[in-house]
Each structure stands twice: as structure tokens, then as C-alpha cells.
N, C-alpha and C. Protein backbone atom coordinates (compact mmCIF):
# COMPACT_ATOMS: atom_id res chain seq x y z
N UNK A 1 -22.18 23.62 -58.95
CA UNK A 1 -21.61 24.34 -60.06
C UNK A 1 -21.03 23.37 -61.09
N UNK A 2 -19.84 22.60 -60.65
CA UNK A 2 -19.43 21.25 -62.24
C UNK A 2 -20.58 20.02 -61.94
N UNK A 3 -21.03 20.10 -63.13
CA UNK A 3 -21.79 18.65 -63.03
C UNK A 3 -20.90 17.72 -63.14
N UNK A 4 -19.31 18.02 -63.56
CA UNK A 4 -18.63 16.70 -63.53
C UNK A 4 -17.02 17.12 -63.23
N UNK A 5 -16.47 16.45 -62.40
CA UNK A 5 -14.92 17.08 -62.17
C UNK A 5 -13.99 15.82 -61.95
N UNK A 6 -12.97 16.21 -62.93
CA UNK A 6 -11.80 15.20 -62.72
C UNK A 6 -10.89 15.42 -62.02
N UNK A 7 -10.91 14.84 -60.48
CA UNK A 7 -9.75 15.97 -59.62
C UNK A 7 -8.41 15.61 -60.07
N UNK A 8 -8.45 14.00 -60.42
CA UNK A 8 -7.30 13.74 -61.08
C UNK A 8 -6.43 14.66 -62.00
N UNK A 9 -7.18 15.72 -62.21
CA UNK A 9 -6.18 16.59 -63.29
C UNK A 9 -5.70 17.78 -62.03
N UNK A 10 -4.21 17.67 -62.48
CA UNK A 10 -3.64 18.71 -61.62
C UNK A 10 -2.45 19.51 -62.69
N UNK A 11 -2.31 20.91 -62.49
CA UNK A 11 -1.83 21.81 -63.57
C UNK A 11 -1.49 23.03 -62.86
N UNK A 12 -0.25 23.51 -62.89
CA UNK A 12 -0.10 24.97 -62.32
C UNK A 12 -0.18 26.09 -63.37
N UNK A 13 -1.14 27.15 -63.17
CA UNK A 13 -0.96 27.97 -64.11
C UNK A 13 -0.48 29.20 -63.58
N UNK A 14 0.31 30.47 -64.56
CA UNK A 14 0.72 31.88 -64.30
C UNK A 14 -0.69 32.65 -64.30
N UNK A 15 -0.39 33.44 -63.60
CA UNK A 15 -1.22 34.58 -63.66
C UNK A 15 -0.85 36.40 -63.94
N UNK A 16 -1.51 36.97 -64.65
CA UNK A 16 -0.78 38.17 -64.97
C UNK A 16 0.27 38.98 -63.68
N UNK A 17 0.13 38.71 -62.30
CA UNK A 17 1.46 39.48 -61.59
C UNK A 17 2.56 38.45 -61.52
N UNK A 18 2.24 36.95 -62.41
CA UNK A 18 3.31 36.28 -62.06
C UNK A 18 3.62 34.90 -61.26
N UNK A 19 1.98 35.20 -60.34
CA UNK A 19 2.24 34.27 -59.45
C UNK A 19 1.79 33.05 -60.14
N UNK A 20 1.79 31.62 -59.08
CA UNK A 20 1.51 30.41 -60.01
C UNK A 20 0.26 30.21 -58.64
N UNK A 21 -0.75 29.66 -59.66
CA UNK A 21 -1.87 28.81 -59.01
C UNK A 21 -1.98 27.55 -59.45
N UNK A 22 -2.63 27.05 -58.54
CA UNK A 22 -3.04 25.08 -58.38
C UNK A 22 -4.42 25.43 -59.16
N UNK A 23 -4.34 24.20 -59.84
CA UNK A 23 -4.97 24.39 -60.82
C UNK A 23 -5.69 22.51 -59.91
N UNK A 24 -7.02 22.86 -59.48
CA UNK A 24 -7.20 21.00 -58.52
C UNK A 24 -8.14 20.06 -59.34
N UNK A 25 -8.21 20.25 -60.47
CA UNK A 25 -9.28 19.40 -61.21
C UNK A 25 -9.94 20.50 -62.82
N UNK A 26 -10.86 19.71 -63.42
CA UNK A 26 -11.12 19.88 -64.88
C UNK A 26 -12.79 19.19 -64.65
N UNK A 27 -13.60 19.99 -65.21
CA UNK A 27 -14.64 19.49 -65.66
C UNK A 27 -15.51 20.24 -66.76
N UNK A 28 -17.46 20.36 -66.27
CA UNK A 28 -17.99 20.41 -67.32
C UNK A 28 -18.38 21.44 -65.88
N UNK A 29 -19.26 22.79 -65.87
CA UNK A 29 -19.59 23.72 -65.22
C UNK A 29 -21.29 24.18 -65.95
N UNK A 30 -22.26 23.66 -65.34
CA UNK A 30 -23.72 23.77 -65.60
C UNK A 30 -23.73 25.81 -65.10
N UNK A 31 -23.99 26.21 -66.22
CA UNK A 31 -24.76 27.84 -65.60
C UNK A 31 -26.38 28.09 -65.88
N UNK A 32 -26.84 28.10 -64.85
CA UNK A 32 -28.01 28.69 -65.38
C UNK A 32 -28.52 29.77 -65.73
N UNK A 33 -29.63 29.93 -65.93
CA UNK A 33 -29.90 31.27 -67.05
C UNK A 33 -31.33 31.69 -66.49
N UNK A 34 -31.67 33.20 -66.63
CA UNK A 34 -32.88 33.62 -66.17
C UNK A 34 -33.73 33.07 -67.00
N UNK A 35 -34.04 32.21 -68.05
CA UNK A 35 -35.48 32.10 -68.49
C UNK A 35 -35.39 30.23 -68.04
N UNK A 36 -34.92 29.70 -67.12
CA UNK A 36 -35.07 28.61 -66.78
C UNK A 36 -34.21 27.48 -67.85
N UNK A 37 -33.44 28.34 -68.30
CA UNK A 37 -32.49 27.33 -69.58
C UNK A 37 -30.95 27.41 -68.55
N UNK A 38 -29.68 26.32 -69.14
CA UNK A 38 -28.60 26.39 -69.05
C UNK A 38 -27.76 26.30 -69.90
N UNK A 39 -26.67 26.56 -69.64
CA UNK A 39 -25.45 26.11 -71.00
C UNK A 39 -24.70 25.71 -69.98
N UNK A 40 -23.71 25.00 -70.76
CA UNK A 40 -22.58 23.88 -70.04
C UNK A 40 -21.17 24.41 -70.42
N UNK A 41 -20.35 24.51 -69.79
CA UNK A 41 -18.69 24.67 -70.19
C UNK A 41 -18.17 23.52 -69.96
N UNK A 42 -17.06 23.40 -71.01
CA UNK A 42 -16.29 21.87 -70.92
C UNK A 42 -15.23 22.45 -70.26
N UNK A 43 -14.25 21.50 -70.35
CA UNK A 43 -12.93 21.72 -69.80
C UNK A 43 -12.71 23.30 -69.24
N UNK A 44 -13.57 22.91 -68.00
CA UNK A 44 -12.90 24.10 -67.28
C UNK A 44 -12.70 23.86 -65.95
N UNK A 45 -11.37 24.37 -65.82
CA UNK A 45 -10.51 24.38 -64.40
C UNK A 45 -10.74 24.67 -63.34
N UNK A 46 -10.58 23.82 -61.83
CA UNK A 46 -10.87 24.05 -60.78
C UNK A 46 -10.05 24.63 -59.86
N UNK A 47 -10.50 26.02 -59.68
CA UNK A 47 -8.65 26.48 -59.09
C UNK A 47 -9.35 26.90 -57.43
N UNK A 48 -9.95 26.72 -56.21
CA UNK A 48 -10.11 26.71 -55.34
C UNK A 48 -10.11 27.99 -54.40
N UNK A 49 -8.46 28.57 -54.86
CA UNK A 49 -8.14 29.58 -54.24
C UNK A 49 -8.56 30.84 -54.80
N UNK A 50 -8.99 31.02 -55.97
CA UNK A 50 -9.55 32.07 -56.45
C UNK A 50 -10.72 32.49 -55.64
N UNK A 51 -10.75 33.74 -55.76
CA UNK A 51 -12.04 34.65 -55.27
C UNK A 51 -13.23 34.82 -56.59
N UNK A 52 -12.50 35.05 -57.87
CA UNK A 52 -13.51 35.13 -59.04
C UNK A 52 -13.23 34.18 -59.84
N UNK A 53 -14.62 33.40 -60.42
CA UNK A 53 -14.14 32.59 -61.55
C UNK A 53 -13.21 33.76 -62.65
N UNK A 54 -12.40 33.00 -63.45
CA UNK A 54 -12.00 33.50 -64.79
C UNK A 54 -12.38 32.59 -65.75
N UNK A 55 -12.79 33.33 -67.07
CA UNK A 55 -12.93 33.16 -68.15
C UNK A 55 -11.95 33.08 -69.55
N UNK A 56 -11.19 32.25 -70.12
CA UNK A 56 -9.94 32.27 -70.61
C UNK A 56 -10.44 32.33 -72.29
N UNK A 57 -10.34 33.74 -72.78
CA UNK A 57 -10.36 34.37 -74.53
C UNK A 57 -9.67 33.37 -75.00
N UNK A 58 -8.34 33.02 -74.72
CA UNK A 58 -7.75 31.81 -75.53
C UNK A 58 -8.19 30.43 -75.46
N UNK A 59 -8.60 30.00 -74.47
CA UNK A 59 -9.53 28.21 -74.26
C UNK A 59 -10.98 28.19 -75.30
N UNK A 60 -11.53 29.87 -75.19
CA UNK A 60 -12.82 29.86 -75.63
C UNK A 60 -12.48 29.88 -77.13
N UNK A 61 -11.37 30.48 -77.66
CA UNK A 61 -11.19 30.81 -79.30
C UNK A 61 -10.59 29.02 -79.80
N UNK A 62 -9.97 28.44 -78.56
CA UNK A 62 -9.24 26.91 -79.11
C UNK A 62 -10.62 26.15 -79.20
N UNK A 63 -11.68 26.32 -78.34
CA UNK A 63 -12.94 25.97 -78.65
C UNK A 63 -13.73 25.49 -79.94
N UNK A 64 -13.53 26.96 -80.46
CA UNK A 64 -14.41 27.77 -81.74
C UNK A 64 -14.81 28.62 -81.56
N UNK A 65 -14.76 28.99 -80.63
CA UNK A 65 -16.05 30.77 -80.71
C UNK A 65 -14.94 31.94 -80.94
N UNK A 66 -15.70 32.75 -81.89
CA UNK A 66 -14.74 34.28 -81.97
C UNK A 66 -15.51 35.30 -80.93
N UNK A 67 -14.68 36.34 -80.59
CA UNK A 67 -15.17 37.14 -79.56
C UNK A 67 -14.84 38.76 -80.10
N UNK A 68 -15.44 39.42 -80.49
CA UNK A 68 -15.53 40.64 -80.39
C UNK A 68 -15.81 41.79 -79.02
N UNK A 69 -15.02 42.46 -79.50
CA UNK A 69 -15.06 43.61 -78.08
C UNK A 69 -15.37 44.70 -78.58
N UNK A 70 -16.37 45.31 -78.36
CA UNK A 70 -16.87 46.99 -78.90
C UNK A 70 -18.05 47.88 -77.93
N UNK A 71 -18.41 48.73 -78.24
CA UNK A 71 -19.13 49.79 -77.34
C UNK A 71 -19.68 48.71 -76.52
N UNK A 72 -18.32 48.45 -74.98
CA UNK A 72 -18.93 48.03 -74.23
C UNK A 72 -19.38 47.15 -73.66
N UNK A 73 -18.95 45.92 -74.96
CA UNK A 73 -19.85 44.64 -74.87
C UNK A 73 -18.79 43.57 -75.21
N UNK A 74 -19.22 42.08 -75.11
CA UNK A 74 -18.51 41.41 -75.60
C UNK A 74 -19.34 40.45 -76.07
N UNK A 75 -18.55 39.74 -77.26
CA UNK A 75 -19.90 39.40 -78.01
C UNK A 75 -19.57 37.90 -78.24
N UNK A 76 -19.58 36.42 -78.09
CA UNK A 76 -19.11 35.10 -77.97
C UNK A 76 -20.07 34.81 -79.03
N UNK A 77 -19.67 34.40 -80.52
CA UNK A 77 -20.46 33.39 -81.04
C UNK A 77 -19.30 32.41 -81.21
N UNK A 78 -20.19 31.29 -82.42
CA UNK A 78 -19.61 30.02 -82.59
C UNK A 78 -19.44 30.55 -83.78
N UNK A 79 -18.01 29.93 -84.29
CA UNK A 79 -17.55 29.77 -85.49
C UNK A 79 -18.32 29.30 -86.53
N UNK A 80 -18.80 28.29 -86.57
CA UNK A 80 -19.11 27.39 -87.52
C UNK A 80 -20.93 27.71 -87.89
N UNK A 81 -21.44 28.25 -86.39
CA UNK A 81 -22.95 28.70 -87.72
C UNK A 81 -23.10 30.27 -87.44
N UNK A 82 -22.06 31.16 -86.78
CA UNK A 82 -22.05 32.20 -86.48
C UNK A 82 -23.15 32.91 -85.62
N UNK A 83 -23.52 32.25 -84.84
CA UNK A 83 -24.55 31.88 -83.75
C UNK A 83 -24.03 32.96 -82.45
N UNK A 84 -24.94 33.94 -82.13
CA UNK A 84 -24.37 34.69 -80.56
C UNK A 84 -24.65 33.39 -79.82
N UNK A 85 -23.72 33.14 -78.92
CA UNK A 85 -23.86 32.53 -77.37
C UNK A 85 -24.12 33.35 -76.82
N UNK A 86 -23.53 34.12 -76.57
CA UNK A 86 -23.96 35.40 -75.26
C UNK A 86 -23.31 36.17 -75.52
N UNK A 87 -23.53 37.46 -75.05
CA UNK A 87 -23.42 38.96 -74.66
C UNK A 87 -22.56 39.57 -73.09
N UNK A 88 -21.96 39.88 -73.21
CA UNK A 88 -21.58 40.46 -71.85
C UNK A 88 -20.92 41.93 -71.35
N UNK A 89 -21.88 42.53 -70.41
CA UNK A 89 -21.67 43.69 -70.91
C UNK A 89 -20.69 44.12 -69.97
N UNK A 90 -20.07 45.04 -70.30
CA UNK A 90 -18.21 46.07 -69.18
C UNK A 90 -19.12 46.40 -67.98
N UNK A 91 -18.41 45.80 -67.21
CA UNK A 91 -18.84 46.53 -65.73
C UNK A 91 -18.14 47.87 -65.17
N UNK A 92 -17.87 48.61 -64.34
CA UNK A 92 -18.10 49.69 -63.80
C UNK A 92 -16.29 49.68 -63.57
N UNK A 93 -15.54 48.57 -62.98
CA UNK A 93 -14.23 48.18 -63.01
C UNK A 93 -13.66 47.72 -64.07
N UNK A 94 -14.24 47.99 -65.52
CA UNK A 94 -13.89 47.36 -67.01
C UNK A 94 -13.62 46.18 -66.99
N UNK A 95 -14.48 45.16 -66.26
CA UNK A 95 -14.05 43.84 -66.44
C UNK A 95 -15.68 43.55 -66.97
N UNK A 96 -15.05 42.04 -67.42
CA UNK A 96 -16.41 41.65 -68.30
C UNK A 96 -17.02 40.25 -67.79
N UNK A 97 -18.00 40.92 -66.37
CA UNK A 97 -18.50 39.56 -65.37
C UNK A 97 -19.63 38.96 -65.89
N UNK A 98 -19.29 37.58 -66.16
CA UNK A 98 -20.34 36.42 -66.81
C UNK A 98 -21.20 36.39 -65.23
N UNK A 99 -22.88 37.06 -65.56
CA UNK A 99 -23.75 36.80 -64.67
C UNK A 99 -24.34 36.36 -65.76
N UNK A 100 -24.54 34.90 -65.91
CA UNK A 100 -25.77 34.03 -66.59
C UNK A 100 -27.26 34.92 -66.44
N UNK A 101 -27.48 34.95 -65.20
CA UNK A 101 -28.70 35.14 -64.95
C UNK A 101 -28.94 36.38 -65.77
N UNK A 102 -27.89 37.44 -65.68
CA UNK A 102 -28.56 39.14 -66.87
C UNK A 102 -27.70 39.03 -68.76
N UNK A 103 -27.37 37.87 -68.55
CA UNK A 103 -27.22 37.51 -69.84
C UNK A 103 -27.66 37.48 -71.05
N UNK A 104 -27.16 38.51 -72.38
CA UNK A 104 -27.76 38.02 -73.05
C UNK A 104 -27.90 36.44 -73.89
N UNK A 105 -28.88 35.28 -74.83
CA UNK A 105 -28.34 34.68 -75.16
C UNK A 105 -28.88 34.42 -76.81
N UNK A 106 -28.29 34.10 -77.34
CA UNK A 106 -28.78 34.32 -79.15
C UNK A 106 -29.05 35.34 -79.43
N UNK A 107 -29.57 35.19 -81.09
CA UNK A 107 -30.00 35.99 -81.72
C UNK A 107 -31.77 36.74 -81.16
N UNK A 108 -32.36 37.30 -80.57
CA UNK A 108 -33.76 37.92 -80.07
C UNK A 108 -34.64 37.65 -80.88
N UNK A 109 -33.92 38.08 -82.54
CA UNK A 109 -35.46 38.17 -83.21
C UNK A 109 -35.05 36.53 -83.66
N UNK A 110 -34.33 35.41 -83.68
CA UNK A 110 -34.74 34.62 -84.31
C UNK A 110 -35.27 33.47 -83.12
N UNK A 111 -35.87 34.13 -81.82
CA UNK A 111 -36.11 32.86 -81.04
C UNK A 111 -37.09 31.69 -81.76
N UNK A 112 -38.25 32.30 -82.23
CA UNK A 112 -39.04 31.69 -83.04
C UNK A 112 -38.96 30.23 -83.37
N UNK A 113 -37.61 30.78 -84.59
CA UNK A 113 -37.21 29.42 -85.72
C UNK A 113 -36.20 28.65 -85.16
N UNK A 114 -35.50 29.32 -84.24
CA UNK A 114 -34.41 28.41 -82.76
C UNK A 114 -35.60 27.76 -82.39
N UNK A 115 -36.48 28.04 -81.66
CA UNK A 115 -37.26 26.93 -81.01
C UNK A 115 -38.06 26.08 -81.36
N UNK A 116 -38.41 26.23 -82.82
CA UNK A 116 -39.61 25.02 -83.85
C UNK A 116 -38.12 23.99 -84.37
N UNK A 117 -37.14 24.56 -84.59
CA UNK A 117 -35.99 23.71 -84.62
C UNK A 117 -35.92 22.70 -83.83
N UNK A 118 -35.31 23.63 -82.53
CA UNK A 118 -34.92 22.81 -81.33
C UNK A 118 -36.02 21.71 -81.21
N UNK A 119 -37.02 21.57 -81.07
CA UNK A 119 -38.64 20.97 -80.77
C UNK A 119 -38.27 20.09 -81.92
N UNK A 120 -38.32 20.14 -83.15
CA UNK A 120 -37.86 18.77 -84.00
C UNK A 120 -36.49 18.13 -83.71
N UNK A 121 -35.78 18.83 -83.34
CA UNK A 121 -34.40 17.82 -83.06
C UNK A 121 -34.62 17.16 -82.26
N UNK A 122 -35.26 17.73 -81.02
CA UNK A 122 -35.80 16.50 -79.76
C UNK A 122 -37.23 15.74 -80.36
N UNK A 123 -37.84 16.32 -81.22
CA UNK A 123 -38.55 14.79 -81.65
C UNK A 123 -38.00 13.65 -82.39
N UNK A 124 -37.07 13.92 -83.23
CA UNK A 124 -36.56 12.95 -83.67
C UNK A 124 -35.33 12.58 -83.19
N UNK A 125 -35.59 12.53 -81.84
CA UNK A 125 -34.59 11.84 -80.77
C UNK A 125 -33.39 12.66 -80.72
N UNK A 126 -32.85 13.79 -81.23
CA UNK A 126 -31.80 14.40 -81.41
C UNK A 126 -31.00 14.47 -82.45
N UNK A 127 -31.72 14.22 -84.05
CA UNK A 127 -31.02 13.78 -84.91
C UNK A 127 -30.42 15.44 -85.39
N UNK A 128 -29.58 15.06 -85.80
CA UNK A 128 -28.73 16.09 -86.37
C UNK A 128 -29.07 17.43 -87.46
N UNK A 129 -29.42 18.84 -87.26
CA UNK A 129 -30.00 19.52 -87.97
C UNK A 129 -29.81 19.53 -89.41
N UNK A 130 -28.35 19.04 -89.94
CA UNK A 130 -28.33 19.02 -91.48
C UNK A 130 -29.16 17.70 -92.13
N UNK A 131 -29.40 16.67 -91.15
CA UNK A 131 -30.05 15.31 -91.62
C UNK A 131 -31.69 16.08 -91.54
N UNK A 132 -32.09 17.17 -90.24
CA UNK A 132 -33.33 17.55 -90.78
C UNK A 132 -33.27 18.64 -91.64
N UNK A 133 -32.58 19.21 -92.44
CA UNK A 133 -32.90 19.84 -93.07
C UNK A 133 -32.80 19.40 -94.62
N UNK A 134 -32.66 18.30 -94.43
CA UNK A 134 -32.29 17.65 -95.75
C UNK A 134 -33.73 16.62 -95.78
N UNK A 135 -34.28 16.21 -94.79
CA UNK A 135 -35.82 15.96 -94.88
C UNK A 135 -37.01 17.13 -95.11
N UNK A 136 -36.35 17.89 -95.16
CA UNK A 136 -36.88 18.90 -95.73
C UNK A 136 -37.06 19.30 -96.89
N UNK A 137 -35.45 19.60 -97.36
CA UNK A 137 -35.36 20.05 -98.77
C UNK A 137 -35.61 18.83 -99.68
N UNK A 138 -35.99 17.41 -99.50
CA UNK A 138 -36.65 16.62 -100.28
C UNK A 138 -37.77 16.37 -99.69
N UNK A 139 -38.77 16.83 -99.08
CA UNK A 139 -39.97 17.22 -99.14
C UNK A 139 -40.38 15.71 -98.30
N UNK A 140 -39.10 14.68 -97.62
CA UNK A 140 -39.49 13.17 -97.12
C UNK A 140 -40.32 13.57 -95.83
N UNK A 141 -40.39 14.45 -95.21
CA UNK A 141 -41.78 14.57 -93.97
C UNK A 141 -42.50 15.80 -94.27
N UNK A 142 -43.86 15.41 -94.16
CA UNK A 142 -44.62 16.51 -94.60
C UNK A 142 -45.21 17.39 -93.24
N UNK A 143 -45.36 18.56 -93.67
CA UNK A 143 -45.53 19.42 -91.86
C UNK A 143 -43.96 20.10 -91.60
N UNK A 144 -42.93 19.56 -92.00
CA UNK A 144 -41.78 20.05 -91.45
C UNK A 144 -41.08 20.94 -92.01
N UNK A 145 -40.98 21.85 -90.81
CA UNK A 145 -40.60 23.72 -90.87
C UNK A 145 -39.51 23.71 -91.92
N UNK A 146 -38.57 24.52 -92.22
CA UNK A 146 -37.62 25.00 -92.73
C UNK A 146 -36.14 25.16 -91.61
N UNK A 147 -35.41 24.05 -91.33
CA UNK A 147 -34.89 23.73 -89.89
C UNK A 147 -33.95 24.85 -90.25
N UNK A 148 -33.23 25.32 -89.45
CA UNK A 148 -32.20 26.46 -89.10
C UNK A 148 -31.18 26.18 -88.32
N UNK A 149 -30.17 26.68 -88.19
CA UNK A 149 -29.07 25.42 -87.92
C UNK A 149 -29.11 25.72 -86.45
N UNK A 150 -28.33 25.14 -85.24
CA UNK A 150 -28.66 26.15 -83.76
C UNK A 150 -27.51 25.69 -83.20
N UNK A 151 -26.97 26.68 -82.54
CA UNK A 151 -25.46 25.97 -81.83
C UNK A 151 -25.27 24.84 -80.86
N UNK A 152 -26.02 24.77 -79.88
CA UNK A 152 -25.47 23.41 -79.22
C UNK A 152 -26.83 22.66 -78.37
N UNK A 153 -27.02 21.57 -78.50
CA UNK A 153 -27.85 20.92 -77.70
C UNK A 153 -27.57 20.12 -76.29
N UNK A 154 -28.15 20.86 -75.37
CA UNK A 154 -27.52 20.29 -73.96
C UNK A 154 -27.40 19.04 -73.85
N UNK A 155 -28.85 18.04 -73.94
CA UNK A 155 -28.65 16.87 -74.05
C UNK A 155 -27.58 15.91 -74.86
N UNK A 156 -27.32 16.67 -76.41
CA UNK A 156 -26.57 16.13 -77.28
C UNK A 156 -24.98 16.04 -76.35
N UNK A 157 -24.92 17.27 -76.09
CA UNK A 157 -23.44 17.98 -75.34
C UNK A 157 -23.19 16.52 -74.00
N UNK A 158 -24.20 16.47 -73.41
CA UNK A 158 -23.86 16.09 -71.89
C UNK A 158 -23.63 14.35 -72.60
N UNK A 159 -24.80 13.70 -73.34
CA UNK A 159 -24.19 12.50 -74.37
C UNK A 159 -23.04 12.24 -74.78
N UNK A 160 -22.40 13.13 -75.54
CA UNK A 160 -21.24 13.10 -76.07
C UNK A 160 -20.01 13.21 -75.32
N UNK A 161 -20.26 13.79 -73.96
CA UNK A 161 -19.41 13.70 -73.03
C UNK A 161 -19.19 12.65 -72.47
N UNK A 162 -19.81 12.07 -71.94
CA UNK A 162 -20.59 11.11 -71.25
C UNK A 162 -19.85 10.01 -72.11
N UNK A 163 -19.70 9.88 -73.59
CA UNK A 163 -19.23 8.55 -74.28
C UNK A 163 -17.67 8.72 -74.10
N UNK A 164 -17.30 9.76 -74.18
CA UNK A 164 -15.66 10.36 -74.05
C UNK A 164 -15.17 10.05 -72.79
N UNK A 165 -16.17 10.00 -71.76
CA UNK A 165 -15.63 9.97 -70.28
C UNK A 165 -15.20 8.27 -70.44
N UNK A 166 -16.23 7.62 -70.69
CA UNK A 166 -16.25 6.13 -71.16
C UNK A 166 -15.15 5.96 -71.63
N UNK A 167 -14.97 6.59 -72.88
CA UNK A 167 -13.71 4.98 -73.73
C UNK A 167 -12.28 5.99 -73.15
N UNK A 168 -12.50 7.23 -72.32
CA UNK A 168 -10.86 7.94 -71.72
C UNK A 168 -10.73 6.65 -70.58
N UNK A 169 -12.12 5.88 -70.08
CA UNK A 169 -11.71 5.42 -68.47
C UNK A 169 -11.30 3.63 -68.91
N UNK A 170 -11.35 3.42 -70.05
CA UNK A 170 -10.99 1.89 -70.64
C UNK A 170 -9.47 1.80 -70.38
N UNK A 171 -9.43 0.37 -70.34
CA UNK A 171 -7.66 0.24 -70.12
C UNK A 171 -7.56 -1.28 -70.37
N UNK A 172 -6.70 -1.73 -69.00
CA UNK A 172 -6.28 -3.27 -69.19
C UNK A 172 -7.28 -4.17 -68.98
N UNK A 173 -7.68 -5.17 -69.47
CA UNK A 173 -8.74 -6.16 -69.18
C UNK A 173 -8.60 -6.25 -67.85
N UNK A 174 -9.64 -6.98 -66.68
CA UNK A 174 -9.10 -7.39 -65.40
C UNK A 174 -8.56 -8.36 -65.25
N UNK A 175 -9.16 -9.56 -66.30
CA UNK A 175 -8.61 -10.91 -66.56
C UNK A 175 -8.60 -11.53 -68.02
N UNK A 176 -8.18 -12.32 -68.22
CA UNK A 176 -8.44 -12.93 -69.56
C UNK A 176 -9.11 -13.53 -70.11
N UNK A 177 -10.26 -13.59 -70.87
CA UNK A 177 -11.95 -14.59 -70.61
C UNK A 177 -11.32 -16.16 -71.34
N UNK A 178 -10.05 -16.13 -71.63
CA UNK A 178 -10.02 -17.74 -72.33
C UNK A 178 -9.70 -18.59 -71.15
């Protein structure tokens, strides 16, 4: 379930009757998805004693994503290109259980131009969608679609982590090279 956990992090949190839980570590949480895709959660907490994961509206909004609640559903996009992440629909006990697998994820009708996107960002090694869409709108590669912006790239995501884990684990030299 975490592709990466810092047990080093320890944190007690409340819970709505009050009580306090151990909170035993922090990581990144791989979910997979019925069409053979995943998405990744960052900073999320390892609490042991729980029976159900929880999902925290306030970690996800300090994130970026806004969340709407209406007939039924709950609706997670990203702030910044207004992108659905996912869908989740009220269960039978009015709670709202993240099963990846019956998930919805994006927009349906725009899989299309999400995926001729995605397919150029990984050809050009992962470069950044406003740098391709700006090879675009000056016409510098010829053949290339009309890029569309797309919320997150796993590879990019697990990279960028990956450099953060790095310069958090830097400290005192071991010795002095003079």
C-alpha cells in the first residue's frame, strides 16, 4: 500500500468522539485503479489501529483540490486546471468509501486529448505541458496536437519526491575533505 513511509514521523491526532490516535509514520500511498492505471497520495498518515483508512477534506483542500458534495457524489478536482480526480459515490451508511477500483477518474469525454497529451509529455522526457504548448502555439514542432493541460504525472510526482526525500535527508558533512 505506501510505496514510501517515514516511520520517523510520529503525531497524535483527535478523532470526532474525542479519543487520541498514534499517528506511526507519513508517506506516499500507491492506489490502483480498474483500467490498470494508479494515482499516488502524499503525505498520508500511518495510523495502524484503524479498521478504515480515512480520508482528510482539510489535508486534501491544503493540497489544492476543491471538493463538492451533491446528489450523492463527491467530486475532487484540482484547483489550478480544474481537472476531476475522481468521483465518489455515498454509500448505503452515508459515508463516502474511496474504492479505486469503481472509481470514477477525469473528465470521460476528454480521454482522447488527456492521452495524445500525456504520450507527448512522456516523449519529450516529461517536459512540462505549458513548454509543450507553447511549441505549439509557435508552430516549433510540426505534427504536434494542440496539448491540453492534465493534472498530475506519476512519474513526474514519484521524481519530485524522490529529490525532496534527498536534500530533507542532507545534514552534517561526515568529515572535512581539507
Amino acid at each position: 500500500m505506501f510505496t514510501q513511509l517515514d516511520e520517523s514521523f510520529k503525531l497524535y491526532v483527535r478523532l470526532g468522539d474525542k479519543k487520541e490516535l498514534s499517528i506511526e509514520g507519513k508517506g506516499t500511498v500507491k492506489i490502483n485503479t480498474s483500467n490498470n492505471t494508479f494515482r499516488l497520495l502524499d503525505d498520508v498518515y500511518f495510523a495502524p489501529k484503524l479498521e478504515y483508512n480515512l480520508l482528510s477534506v482539510g489535508q486534501l483542500m491544503k493540497k489544492g483540490y476543491s471538493l463538492l458534495f451533491y446528489d450523492g457524489k463527491c467530486v475532487i478536482r484540482a484547483k489550478t486546471t480544474n481537472a476531476i480526480l475522481i468521483t465518489i459515490l455515498v454509500a448505503p451508511n452515508n459515508m463516502f468509501l474511496l474504492d479505486a477500483s469503481k472509481a470514477v477518474y477525469g473528465n470521460q469525454s476528454n480521454n482522447k486529448i488527456d492521452e495524445t497529451t500525456r504520450i507527448w509529455h512522456l516523449r519529450y522526457g516529461h517536459y512540462h505541458c505549458h513548454g509543450l504548448k507553447l511549441l505549439h502555439d509557435k508552430s516549433m514542432v510540426h505534427g504536434l496536437p494542440n496539448i491540453k493541460p492534465i493534472d498530475s504525472c506519476e512519474g513526474c510526482v514519484m521524481g519530485n519526491k524522490a529529490e525532496t526525500l534527498f536534500l530533507q535527508s542532507l545534514g552534517e558533512p561526515l568529515r572535512n575533505l581539507s
